[in-house]
N, C-alpha and C. Protein backbone atom coordinates (compact mmCIF):
# COMPACT_ATOMS: atom_id res chain seq x y z
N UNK A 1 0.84 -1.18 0.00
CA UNK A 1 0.00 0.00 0.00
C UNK A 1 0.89 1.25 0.00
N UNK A 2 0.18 2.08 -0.67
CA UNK A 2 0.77 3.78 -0.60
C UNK A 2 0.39 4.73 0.46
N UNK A 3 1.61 5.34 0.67
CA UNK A 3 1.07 6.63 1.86
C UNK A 3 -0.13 7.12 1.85
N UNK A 4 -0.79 7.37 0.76
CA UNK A 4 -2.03 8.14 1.00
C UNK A 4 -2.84 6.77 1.34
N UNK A 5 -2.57 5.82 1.15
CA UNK A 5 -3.85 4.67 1.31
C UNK A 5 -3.84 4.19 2.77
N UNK A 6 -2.57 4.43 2.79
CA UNK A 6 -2.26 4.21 4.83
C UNK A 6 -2.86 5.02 5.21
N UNK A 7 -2.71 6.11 4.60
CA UNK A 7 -3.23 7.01 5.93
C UNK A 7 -4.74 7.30 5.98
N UNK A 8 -5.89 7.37 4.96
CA UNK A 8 -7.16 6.95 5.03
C UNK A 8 -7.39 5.77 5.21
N UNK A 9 -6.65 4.20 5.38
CA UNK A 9 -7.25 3.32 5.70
C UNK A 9 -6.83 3.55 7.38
N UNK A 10 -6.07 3.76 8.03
CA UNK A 10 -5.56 4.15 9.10
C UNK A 10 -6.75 5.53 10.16
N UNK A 11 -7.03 6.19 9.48
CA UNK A 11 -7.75 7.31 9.88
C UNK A 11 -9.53 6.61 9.90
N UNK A 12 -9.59 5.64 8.54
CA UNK A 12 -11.08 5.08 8.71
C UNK A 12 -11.10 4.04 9.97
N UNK A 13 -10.22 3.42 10.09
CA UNK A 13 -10.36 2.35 11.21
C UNK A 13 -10.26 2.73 12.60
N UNK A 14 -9.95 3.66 12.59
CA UNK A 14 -10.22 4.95 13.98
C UNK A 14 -11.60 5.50 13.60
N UNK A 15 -12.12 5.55 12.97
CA UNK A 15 -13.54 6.58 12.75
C UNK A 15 -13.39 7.64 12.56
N UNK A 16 -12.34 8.31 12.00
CA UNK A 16 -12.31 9.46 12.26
C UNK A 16 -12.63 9.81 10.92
N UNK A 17 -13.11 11.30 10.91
CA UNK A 17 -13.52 12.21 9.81
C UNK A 17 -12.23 12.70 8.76
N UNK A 18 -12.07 13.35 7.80
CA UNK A 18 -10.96 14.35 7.71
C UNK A 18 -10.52 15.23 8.86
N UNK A 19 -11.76 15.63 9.02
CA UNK A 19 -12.04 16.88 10.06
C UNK A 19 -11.41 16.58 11.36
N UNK A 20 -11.95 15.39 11.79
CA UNK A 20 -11.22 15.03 13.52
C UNK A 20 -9.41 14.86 12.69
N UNK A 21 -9.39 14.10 11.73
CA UNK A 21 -8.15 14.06 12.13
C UNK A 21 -7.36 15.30 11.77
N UNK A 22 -7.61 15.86 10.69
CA UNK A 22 -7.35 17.93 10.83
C UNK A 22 -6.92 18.09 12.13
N UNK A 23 -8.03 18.55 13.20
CA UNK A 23 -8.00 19.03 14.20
C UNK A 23 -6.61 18.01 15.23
N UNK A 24 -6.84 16.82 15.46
CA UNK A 24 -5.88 16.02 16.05
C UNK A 24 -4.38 17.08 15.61
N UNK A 25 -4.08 16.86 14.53
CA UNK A 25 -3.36 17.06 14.10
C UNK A 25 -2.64 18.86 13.87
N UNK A 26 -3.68 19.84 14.01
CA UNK A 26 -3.55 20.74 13.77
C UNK A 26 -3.04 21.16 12.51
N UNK A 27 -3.54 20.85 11.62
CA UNK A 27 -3.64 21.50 10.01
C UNK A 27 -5.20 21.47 9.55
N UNK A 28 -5.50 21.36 8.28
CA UNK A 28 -7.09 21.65 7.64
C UNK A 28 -7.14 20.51 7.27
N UNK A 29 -9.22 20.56 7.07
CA UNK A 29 -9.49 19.07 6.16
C UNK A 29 -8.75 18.95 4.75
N UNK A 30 -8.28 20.23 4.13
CA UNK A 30 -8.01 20.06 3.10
C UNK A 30 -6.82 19.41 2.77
N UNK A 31 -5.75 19.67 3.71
CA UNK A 31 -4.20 18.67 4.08
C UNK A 31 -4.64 17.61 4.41
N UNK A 32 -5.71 17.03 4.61
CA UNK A 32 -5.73 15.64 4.99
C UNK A 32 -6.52 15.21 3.68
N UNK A 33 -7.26 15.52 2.80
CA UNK A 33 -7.94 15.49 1.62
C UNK A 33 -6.77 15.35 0.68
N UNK A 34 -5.97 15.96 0.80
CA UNK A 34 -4.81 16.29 -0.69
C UNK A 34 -3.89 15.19 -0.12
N UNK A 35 -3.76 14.56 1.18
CA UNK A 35 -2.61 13.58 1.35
C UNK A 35 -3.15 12.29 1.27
N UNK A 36 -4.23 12.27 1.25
CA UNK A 36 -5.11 10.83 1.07
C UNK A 36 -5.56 10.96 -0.67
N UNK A 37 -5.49 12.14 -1.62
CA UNK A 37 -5.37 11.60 -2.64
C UNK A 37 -4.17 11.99 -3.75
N UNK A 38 -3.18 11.57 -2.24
CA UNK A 38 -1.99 12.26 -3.39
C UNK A 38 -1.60 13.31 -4.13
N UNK A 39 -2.40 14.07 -3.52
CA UNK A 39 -1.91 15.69 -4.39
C UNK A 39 -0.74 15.85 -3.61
N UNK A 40 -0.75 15.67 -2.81
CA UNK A 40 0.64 16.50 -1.84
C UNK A 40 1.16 15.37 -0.90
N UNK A 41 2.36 15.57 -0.40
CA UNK A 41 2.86 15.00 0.50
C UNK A 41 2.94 15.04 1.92
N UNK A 42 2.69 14.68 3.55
CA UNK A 42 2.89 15.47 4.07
C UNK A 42 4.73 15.82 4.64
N UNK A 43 4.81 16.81 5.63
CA UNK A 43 5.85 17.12 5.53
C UNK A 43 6.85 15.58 6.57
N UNK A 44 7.90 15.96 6.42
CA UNK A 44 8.48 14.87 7.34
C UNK A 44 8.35 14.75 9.24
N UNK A 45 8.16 16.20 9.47
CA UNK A 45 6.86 16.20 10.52
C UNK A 45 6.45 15.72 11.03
N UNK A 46 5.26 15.98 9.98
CA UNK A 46 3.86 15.77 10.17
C UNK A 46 4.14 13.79 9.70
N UNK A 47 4.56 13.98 8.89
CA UNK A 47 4.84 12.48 8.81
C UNK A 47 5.35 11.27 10.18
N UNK A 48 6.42 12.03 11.25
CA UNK A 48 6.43 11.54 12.35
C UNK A 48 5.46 11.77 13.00
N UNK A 49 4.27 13.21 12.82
CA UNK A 49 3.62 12.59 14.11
C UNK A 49 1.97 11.83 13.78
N UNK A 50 2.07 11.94 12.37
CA UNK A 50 0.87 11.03 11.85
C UNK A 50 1.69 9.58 12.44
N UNK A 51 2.50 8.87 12.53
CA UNK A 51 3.19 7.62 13.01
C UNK A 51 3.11 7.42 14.19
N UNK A 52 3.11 8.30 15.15
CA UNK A 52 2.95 8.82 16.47
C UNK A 52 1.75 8.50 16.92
N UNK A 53 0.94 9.20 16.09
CA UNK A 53 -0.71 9.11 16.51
C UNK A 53 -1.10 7.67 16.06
N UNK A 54 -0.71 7.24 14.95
CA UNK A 54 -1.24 5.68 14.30
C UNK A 54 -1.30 4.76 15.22
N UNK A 55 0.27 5.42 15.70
CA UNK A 55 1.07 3.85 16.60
C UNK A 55 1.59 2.94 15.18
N UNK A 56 2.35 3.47 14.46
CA UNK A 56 3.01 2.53 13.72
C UNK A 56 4.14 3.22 13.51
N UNK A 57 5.57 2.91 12.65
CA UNK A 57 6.31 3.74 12.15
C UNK A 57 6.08 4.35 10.69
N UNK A 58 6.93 5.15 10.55
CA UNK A 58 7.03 5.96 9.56
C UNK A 58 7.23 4.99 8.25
N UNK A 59 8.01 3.99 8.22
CA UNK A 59 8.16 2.58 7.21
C UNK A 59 6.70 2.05 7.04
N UNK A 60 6.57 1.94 7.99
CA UNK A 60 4.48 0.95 7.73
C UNK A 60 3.93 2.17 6.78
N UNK A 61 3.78 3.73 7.70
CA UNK A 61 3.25 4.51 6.35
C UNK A 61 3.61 4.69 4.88
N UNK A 62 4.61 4.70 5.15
CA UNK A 62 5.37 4.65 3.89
C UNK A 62 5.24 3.31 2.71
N UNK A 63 4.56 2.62 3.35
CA UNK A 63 4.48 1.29 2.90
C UNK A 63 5.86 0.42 2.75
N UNK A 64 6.34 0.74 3.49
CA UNK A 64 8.16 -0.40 3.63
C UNK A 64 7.86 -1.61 4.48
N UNK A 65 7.55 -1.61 5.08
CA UNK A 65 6.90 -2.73 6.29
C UNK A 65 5.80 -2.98 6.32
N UNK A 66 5.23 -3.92 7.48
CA UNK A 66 4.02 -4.03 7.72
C UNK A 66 3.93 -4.42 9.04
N UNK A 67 4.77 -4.35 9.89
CA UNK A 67 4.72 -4.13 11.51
C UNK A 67 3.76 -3.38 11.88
N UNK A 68 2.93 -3.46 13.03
CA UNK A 68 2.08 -2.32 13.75
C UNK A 68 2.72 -1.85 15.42
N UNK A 69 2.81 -1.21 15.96
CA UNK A 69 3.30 -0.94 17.21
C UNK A 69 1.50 -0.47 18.11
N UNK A 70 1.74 -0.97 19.42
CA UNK A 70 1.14 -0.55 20.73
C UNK A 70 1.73 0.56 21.43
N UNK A 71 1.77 1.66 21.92
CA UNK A 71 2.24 2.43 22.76
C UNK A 71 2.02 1.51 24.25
N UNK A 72 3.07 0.98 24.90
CA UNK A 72 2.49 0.44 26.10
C UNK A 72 4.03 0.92 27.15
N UNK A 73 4.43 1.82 27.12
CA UNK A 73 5.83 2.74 27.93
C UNK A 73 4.30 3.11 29.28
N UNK A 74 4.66 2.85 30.63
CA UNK A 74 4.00 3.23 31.51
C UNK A 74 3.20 2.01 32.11
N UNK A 75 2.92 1.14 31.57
CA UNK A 75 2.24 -0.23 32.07
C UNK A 75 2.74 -0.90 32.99
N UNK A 76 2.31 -1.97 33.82
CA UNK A 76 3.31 -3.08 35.08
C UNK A 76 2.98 -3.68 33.92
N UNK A 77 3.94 -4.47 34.34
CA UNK A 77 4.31 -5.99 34.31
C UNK A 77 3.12 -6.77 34.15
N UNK A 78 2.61 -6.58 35.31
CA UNK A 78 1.27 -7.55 35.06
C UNK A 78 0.19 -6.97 33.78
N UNK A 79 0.04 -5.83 33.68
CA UNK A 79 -0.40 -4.84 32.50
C UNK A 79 -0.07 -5.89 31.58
N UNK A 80 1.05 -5.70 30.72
CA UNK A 80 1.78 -6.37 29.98
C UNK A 80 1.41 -7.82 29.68
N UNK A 81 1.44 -8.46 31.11
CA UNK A 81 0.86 -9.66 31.01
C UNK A 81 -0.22 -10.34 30.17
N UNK A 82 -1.18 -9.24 30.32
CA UNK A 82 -2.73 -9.24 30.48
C UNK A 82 -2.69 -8.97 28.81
N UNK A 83 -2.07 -8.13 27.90
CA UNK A 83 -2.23 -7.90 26.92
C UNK A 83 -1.40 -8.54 26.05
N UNK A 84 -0.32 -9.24 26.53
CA UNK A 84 0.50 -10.35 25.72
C UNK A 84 -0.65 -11.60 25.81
N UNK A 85 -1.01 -11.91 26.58
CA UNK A 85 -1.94 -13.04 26.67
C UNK A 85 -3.48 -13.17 25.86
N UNK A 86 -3.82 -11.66 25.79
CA UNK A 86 -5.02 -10.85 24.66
C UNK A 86 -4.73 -11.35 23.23
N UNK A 87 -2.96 -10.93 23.26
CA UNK A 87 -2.72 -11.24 21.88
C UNK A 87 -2.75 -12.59 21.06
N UNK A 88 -1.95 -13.20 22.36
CA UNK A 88 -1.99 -14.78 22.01
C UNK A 88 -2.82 -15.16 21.72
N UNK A 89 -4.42 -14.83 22.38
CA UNK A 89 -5.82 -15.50 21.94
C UNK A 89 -6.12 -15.19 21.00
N UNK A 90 -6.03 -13.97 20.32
CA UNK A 90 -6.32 -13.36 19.11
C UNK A 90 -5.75 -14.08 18.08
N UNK A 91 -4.36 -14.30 18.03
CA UNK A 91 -3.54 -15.05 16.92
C UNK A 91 -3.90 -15.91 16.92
N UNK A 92 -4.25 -16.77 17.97
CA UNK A 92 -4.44 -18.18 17.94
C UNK A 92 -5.78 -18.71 17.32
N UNK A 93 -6.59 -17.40 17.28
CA UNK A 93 -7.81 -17.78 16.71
C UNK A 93 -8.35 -17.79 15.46
């Protein structure tokens, strides 16, 4: 997949509008309109913190990879636990 397709398939699976993610982001619907159909690029930035907000890296947007990341910095141990074990059921199913 292509940057612009990451980033509207990425933005739909959150629910979000153009608009919410505009605002998230602090630019217009129209920067999020022109980067989802390829008129424009965004900047390298905005590109880290669209990756930021995804929870993926800048490679997944970019379409180089296909890794996803969790933000989980701040959790116990047992936290951790609980959501390594989430995952396992999930894969396993």
């Amino acid at each position: 997949m292509t940057l612009n397709e990451n980033i509207k398939r990425l933005r739909i699976a959150r629910n979000l509008s153009q608009v919410d993610l505009a605002k998230v982001l602090g630019v217009t619907k129209q920067s999020i309109s022109n980067w989802e159909n390829n008129n424009i690029q965004p900047s390298i930035d905005m590109l880290i913190r669209l990756s930021e907000f995804f929870s993926v890296s800048t490679d997944y947007l970019l379409g180089l990879e296909q890794r996803k990341y969790i933000e989980i910095s701040g959790l116990t141990d047992q936290q951790l636990a609980h959501i390594a074990a989430i995952i396992n059921d999930i894969q396993g199913a």
